[in-house]
C-alpha atoms as a PDB file:
ATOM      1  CA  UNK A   1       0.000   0.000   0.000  1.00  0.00           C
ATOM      2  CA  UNK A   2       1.343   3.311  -1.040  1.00  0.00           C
ATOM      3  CA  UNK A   3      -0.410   6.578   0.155  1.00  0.00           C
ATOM      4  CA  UNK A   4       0.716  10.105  -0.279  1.00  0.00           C
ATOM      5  CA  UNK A   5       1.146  12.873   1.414  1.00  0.00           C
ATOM      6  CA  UNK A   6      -1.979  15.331   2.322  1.00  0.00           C
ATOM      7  CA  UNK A   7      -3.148  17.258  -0.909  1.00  0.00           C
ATOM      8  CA  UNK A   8      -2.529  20.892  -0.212  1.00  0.00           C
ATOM      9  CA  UNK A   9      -4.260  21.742  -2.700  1.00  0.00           C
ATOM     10  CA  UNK A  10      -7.732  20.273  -5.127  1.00  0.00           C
ATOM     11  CA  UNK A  11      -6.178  17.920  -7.414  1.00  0.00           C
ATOM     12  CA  UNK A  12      -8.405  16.503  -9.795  1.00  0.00           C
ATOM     13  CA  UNK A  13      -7.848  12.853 -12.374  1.00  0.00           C
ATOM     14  CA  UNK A  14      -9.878  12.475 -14.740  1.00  0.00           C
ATOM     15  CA  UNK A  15      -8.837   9.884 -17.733  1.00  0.00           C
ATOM     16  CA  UNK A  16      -7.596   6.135 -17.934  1.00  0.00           C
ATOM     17  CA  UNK A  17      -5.167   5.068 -15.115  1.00  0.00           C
ATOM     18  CA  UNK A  18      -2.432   2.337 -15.502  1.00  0.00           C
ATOM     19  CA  UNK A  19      -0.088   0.683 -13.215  1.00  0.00           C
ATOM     20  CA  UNK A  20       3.536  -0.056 -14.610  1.00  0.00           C
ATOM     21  CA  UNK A  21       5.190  -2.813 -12.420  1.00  0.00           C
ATOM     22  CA  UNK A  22       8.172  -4.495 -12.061  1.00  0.00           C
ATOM     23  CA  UNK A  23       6.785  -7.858 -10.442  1.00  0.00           C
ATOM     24  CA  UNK A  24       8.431 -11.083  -9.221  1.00  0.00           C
ATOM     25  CA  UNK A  25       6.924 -14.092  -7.867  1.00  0.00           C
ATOM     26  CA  UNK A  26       7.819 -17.568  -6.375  1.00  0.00           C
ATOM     27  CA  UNK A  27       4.428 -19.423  -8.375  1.00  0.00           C
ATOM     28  CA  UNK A  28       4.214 -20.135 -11.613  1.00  0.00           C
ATOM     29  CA  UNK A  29       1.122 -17.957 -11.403  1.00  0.00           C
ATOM     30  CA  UNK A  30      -0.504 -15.595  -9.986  1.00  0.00           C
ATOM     31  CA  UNK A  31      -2.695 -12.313 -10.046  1.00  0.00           C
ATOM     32  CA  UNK A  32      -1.607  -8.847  -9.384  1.00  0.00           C
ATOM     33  CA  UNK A  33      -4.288  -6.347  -8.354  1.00  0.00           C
ATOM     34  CA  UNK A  34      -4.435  -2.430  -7.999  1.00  0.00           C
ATOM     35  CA  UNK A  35      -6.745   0.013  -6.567  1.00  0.00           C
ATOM     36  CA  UNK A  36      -7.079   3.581  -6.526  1.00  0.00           C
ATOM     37  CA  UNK A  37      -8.283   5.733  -3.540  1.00  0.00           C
ATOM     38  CA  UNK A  38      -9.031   8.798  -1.974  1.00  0.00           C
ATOM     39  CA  UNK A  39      -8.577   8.881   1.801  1.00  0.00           C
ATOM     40  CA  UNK A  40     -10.492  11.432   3.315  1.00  0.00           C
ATOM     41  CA  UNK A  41      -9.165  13.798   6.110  1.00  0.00           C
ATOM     42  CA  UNK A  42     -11.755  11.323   8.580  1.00  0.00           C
ATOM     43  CA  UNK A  43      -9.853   8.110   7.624  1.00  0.00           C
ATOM     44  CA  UNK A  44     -12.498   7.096   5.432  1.00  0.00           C
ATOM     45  CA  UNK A  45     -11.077   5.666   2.063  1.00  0.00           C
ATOM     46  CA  UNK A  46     -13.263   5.487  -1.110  1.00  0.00           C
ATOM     47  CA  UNK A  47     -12.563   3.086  -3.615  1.00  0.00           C
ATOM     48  CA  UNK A  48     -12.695   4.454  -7.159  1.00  0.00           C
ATOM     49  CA  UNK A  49     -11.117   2.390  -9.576  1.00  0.00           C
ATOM     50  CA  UNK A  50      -9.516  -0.995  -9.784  1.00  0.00           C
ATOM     51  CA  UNK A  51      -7.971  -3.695 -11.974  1.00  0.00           C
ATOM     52  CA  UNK A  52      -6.374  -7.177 -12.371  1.00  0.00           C
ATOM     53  CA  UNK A  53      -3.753  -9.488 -14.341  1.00  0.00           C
ATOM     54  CA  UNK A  54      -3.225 -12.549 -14.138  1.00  0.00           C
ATOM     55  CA  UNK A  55       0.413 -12.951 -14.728  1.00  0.00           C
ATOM     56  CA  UNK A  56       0.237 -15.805 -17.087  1.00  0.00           C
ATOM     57  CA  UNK A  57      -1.507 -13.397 -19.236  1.00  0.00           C
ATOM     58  CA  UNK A  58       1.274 -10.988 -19.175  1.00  0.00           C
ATOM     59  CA  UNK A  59       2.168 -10.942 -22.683  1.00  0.00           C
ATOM     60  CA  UNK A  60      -1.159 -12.136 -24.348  1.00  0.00           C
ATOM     61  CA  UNK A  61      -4.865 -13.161 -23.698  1.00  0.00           C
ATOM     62  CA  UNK A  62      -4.924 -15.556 -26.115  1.00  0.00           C
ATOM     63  CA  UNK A  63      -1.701 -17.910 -25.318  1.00  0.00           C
ATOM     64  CA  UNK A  64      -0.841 -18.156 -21.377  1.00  0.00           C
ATOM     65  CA  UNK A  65       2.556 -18.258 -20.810  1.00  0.00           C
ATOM     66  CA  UNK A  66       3.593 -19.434 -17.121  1.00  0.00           C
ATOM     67  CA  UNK A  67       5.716 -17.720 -15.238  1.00  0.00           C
ATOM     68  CA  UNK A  68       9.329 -18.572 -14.108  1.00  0.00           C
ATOM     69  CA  UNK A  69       9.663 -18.155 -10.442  1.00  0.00           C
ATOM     70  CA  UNK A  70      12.004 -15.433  -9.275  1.00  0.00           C
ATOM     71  CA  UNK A  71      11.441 -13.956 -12.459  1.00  0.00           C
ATOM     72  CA  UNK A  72      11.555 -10.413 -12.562  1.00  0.00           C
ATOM     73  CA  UNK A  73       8.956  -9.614 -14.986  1.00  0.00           C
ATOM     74  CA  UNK A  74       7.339  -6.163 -16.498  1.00  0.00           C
ATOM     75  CA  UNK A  75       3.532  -6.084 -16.627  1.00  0.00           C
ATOM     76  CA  UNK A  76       0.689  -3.372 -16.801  1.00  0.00           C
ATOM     77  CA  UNK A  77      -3.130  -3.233 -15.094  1.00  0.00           C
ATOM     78  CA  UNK A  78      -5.086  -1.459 -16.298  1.00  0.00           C
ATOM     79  CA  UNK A  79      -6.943   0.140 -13.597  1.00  0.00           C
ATOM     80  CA  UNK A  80      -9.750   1.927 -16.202  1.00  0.00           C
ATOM     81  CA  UNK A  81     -10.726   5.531 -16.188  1.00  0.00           C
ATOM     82  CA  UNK A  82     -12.112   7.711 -13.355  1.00  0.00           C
ATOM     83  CA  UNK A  83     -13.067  11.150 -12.495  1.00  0.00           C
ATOM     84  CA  UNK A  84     -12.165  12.216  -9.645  1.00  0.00           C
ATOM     85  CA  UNK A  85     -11.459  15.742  -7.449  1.00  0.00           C
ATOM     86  CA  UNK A  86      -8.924  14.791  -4.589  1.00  0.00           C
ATOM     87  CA  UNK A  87      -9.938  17.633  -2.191  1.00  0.00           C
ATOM     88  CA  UNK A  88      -6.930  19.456  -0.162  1.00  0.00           C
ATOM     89  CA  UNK A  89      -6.884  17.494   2.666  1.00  0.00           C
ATOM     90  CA  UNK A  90      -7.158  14.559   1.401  1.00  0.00           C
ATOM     91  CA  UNK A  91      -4.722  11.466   0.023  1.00  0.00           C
ATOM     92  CA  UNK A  92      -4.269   9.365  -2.709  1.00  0.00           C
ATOM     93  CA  UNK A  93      -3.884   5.710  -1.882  1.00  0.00           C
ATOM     94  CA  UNK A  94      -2.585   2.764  -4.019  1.00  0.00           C
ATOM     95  CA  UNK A  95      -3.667  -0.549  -3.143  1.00  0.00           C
ATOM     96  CA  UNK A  96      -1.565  -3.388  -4.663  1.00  0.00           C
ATOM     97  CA  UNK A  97      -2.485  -6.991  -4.039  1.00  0.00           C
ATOM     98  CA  UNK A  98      -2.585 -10.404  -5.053  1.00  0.00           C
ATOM     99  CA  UNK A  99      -6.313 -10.767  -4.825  1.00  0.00           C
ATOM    100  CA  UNK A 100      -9.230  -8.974  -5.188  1.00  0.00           C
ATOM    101  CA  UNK A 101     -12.478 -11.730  -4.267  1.00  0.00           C
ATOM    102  CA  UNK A 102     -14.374 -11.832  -4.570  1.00  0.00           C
ATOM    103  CA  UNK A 103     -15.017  -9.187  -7.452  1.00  0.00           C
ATOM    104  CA  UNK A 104     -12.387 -11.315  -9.697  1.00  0.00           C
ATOM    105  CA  UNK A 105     -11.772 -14.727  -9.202  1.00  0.00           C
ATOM    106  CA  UNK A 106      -8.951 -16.448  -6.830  1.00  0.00           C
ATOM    107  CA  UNK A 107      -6.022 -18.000  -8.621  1.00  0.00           C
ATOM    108  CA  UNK A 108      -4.891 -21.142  -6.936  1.00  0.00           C
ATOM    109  CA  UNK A 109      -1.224 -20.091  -8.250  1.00  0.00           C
ATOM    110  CA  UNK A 110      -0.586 -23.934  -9.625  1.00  0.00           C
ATOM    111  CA  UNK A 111      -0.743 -22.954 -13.351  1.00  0.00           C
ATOM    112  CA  UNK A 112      -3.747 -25.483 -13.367  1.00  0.00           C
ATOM    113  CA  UNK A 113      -6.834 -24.995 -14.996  1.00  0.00           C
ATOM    114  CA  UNK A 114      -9.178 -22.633 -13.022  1.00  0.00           C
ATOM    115  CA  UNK A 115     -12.340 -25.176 -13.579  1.00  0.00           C
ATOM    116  CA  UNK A 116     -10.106 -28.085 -12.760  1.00  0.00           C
ATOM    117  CA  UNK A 117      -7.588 -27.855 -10.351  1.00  0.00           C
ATOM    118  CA  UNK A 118      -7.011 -29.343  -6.998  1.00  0.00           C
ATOM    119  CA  UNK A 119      -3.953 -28.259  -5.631  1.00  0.00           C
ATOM    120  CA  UNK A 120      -3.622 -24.243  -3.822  1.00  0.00           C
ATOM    121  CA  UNK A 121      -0.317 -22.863  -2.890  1.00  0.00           C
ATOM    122  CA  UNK A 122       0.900 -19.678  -1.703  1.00  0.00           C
ATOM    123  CA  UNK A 123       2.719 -16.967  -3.707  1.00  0.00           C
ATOM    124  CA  UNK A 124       5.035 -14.548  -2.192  1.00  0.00           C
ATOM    125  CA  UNK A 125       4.792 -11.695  -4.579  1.00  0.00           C
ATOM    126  CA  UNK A 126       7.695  -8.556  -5.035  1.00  0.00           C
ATOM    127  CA  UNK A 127       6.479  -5.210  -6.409  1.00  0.00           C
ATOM    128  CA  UNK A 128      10.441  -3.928  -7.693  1.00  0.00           C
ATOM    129  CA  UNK A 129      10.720   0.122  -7.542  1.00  0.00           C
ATOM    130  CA  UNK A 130      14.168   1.181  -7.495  1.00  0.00           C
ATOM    131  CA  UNK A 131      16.168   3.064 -10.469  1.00  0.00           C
ATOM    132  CA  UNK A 132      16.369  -0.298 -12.509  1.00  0.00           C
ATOM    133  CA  UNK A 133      12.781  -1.153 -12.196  1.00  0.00           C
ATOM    134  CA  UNK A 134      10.706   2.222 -11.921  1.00  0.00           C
ATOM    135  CA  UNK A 135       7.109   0.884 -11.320  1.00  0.00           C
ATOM    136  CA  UNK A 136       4.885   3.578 -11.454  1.00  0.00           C
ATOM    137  CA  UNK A 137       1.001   4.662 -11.213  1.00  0.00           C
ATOM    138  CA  UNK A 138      -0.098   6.452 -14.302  1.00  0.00           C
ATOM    139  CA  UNK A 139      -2.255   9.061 -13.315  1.00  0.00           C
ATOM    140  CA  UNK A 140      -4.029  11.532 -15.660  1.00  0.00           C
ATOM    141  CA  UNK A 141      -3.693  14.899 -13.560  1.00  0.00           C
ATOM    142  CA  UNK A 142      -6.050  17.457 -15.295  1.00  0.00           C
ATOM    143  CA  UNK A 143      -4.191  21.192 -14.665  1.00  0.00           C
END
């Protein structure tokens, strides 16, 4: 989870927003999740957009490719578009997970098929951000 700093000022996104991540993982599988939200000055934190990739879809939808574990790998979510006015006083938060159920499915992190597997094992996942792997939200910051 990444939050900022209080907004000192209104700071409105409105457009598409992306996450760029540098991602490792010891499954073969797994899913990588983001969320975008506005904590309020209360502590309250509104969910406004979200999104999901599984990472044996990293390259295409059409032919999975499995992952090699420890594998530093390069992937974007899209996390759609959203309008939003980030009042002063409030924060932006960035929610990064493995899971988001039940809105999109679980992955068992086997590589199995969803409908027929049998085995569930536990990823340890790595979101990289240093100067070699600069993950990044993509935010559309209207002036």
């Amino acid at each position: 989870m990444y939050t900022t700093s209080v907004f000192t000022k209104d700071t409105e996104v409105t457009g598409p927003v992306s996450l760029d991540l540098y991602v490792a993982s010891s499954a073969v599988d797994t899913d990588f999740t983001g969320m975008l939200v506005d904590v309020w000055p209360d502590g309250f934190a509104q969910n406004l957009t979200s999104g999901i990739l599984r990472l044996r879809y990293r390259k295409s939808r059409q032919q999975p490719e499995l992952a090699i574990p420890g594998q530093v790998y390069r992937i974007g979510l899209d996390l759609w578009a959203t309008s939003n006015l980030f009042r002063a006083g409030h924060r932006l938060r960035l929610e990064i997970s493995s899971s988001n159920f039940p809105r999109f499915d679980r992955n068992l992190n086997t590589g199995e098929a969803q409908a027929r597997a049998t085995r569930i094992l536990k990823a340890t996942n790595v979101i990289y951000h240093d100067r070699a792997h600069p993950s990044a939200l993509l935010l559309p910051i209207v002036p």
